[in-house]
Protein backbone atom coordinates (compact mmCIF):
# COMPACT_ATOMS: atom_id res chain seq x y z
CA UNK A 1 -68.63 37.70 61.58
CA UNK A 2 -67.09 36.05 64.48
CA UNK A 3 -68.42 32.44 66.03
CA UNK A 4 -69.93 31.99 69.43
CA UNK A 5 -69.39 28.74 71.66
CA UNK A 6 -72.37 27.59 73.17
CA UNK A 7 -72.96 25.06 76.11
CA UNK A 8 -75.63 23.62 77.03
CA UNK A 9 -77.60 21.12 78.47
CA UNK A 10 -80.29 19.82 76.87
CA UNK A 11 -82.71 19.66 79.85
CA UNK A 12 -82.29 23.06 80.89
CA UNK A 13 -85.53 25.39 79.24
CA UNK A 14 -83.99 28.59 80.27
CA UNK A 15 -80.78 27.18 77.76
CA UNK A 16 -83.35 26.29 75.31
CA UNK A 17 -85.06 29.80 74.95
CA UNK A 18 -81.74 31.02 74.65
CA UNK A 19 -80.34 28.37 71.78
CA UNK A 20 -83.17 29.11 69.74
CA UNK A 21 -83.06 32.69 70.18
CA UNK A 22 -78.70 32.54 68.96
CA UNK A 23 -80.25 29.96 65.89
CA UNK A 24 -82.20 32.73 65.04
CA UNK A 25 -79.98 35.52 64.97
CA UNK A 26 -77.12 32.70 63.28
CA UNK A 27 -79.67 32.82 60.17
CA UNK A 28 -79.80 36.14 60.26
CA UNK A 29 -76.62 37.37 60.30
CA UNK A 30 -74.49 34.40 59.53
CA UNK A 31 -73.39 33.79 62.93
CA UNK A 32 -71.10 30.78 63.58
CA UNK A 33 -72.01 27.92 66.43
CA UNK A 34 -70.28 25.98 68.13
CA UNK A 35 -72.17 23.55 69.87
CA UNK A 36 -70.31 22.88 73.28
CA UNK A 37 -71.31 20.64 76.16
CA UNK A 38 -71.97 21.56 79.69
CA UNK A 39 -73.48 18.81 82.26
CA UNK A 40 -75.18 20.37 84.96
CA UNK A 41 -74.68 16.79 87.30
CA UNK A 42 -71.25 17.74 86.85
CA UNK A 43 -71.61 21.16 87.80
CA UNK A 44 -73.12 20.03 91.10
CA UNK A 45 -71.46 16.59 92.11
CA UNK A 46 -69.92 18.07 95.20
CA UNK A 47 -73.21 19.44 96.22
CA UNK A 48 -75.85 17.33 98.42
CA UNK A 49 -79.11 16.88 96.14
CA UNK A 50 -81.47 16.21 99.11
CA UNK A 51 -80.71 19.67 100.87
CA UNK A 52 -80.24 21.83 98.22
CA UNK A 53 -82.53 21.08 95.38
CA UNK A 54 -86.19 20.01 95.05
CA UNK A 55 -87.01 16.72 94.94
CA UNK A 56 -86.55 14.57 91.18
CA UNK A 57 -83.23 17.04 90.34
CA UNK A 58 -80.67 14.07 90.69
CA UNK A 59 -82.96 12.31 87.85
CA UNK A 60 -82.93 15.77 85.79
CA UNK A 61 -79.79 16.55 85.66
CA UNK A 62 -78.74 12.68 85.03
CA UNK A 63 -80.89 12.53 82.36
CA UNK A 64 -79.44 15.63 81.23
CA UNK A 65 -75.87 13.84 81.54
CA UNK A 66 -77.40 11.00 79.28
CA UNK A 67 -78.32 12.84 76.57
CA UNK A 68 -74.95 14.90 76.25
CA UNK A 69 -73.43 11.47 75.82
CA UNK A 70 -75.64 10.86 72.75
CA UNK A 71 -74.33 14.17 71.51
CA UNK A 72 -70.66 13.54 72.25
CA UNK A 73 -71.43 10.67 69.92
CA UNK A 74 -73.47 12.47 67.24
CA UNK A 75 -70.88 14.74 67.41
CA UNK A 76 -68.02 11.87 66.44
CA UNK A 77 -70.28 10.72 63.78
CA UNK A 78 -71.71 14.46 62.18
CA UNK A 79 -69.64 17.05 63.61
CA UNK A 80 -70.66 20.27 65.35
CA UNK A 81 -73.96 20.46 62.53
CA UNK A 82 -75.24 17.05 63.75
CA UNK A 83 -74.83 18.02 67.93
CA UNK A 84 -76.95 21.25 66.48
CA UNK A 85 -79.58 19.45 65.01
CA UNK A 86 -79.82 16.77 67.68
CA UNK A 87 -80.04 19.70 70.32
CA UNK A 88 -82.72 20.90 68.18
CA UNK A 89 -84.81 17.62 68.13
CA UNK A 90 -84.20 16.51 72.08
CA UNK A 91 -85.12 20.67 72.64
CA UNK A 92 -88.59 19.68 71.11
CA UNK A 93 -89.34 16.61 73.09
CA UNK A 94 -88.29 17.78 76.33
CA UNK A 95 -89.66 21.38 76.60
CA UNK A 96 -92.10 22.31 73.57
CA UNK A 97 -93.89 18.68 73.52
CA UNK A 98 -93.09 18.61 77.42
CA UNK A 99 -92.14 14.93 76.96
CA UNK A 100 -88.99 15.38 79.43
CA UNK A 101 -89.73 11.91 81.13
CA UNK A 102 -89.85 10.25 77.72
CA UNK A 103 -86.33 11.53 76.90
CA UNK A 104 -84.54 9.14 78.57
CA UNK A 105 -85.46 5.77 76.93
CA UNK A 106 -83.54 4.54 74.41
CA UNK A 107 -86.74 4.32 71.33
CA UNK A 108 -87.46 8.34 72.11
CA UNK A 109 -83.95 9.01 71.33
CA UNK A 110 -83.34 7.12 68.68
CA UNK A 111 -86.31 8.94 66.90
CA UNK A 112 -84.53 11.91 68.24
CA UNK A 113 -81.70 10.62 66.40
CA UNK A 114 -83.34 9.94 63.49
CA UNK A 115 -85.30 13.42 62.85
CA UNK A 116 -81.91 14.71 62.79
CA UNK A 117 -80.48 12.64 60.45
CA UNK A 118 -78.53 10.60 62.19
CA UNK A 119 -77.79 6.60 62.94
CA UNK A 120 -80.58 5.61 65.53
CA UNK A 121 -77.89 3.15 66.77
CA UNK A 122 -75.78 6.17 68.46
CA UNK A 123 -79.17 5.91 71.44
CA UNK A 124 -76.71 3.10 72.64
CA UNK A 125 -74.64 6.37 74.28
CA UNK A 126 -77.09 6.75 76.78
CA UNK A 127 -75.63 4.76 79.12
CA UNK A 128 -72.05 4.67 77.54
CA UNK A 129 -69.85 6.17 80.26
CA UNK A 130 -66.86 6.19 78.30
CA UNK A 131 -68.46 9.43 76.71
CA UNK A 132 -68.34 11.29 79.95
CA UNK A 133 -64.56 11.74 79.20
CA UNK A 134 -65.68 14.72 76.38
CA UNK A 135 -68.35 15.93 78.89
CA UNK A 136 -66.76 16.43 81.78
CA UNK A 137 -64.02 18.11 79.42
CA UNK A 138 -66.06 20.71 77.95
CA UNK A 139 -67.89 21.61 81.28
CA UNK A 140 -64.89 21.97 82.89
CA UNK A 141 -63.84 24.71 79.82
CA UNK A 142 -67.29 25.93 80.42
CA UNK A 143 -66.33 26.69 84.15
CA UNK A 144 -62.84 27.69 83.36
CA UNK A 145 -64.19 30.54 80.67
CA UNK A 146 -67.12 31.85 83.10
CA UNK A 147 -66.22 30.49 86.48
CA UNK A 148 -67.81 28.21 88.63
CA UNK A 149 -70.52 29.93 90.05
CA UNK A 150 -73.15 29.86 87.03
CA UNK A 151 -75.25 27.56 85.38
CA UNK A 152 -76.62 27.68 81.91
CA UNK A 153 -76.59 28.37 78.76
CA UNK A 154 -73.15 29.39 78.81
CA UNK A 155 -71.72 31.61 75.87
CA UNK A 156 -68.38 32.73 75.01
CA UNK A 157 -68.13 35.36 72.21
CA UNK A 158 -65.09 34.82 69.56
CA UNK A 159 -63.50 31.67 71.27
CA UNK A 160 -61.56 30.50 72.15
CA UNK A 161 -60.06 33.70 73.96
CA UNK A 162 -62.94 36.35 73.97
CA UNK A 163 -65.10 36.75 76.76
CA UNK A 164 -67.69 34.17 78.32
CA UNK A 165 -70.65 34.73 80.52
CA UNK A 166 -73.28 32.55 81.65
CA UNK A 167 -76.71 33.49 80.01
CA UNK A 168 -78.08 36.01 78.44
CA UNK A 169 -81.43 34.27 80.43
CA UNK A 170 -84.50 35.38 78.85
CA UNK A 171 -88.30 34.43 79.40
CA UNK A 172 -89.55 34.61 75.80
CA UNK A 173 -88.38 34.35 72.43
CA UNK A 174 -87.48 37.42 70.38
CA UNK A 175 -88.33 37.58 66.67
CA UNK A 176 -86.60 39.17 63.61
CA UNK A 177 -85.11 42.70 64.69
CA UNK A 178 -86.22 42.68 68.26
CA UNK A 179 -83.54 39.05 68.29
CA UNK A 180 -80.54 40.98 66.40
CA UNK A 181 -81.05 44.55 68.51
CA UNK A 182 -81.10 42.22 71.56
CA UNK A 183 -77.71 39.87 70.50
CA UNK A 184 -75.82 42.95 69.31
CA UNK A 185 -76.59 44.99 73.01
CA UNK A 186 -75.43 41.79 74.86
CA UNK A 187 -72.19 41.08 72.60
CA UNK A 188 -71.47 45.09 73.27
CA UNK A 189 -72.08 44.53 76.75
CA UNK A 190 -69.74 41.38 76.29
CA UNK A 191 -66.96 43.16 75.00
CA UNK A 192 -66.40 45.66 77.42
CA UNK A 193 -63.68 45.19 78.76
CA UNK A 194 -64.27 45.01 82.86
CA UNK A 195 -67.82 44.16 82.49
CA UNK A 196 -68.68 41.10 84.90
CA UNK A 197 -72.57 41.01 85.89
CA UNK A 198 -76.09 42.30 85.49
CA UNK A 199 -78.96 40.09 86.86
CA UNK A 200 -81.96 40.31 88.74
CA UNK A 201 -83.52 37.61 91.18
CA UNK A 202 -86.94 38.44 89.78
CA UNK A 203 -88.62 36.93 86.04
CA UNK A 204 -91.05 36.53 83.88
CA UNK A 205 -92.88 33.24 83.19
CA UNK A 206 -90.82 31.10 80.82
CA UNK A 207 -92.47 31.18 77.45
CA UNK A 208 -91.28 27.83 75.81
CA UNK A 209 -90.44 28.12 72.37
């Protein structure tokens, strides 16, 4: 079966629902991912912070910046298996424990770090701009794939030259068959050739794995 590319940023829920939801159908059917970086301070530098989002976003989507340094570096030290399990770990502090303002100091991560097997050392990326070289890479990819307009997760299906949308965003967690009948409608819907959109404005409570 083909891989996907994923991006995300870890302090985005509605990405979260959706990474564990792909994990799950990966196990299932021996899907492929490719952990892939998208920074959504990036995404919005050009916009103005104090007109267009509510207030304590400029911290959010730092921090978010922050920790996608630490994976750029878990990534240079474990590969795409270590970015996946640090994901999984920073996932689970920030949203399921709802420890988000914990996540940025330097002892939470390196536990982070640590639960996933890796050198607590690498929390020294925090603040380690040379890693926003990789970042701003990969969310520029992101943006070239899906265009600029979107947010995340973002997902592109067989990469690096089949199609990429932003989403699927769902509210709850699907389980078992209900998770593979759901992946396989939106990688049809993926693959058809002229397909661009299909949202709605209006949504369910998030239910936080």
């Amino acid at each position: 079966m083909s891989g996907v590319d994923f991006f995300f940023d870890p302090v985005c829920p509605w990405a979260w629902t959706t990474s564990r939801w792909v994990q799950e159908v990966a196990q299932a059917r021996g899907l492929e991912v490719d952990w892939r970086f998208i920074s959504l301070r990036i995404v919005n530098e050009d916009r103005d912070y104090e007109t267009e989002f509510p207030p304590g976003y400029p911290e959010i989507h730092g921090l978010g910046l922050r920790l996608l340094r630490v994976a750029a570096a878990a990534r240079a030290e474990g590969g795409n298996a270590a970015v996946g399990r640090l994901y999984g770990t920073l996932g689970r502090i920030i949203h399921s424990e709802r420890r988000r303002p914990e996540a940025g100091r330097a002892e939470v991560v390196a536990g982070a770090l640590q639960q996933a097997g890796l050198p607590a050392t690498l929390s020294a990326a925090l603040d380690d701009v040379g890693y926003d070289t990789v970042v701003r890479a990969e969310t520029s990819l992101a943006l070239e794939r899906a265009g600029r307009e979107v947010g995340t997760p973002i997902i592109t299906f067989g990469p690096p030259d089949g199609p990429s949308f932003f989403g699927p965003v769902i509210a709850r967690l699907p389980h078992g068959q209900e998770a593979v009948e759901l992946w396989e409608a939106v990688e049809r819907l993926a693959h058809f050739q002229g397909f661009a959109e299909l949202k709605r404005s209006l949504r369910d409570p998030l239910q936080v794995p």
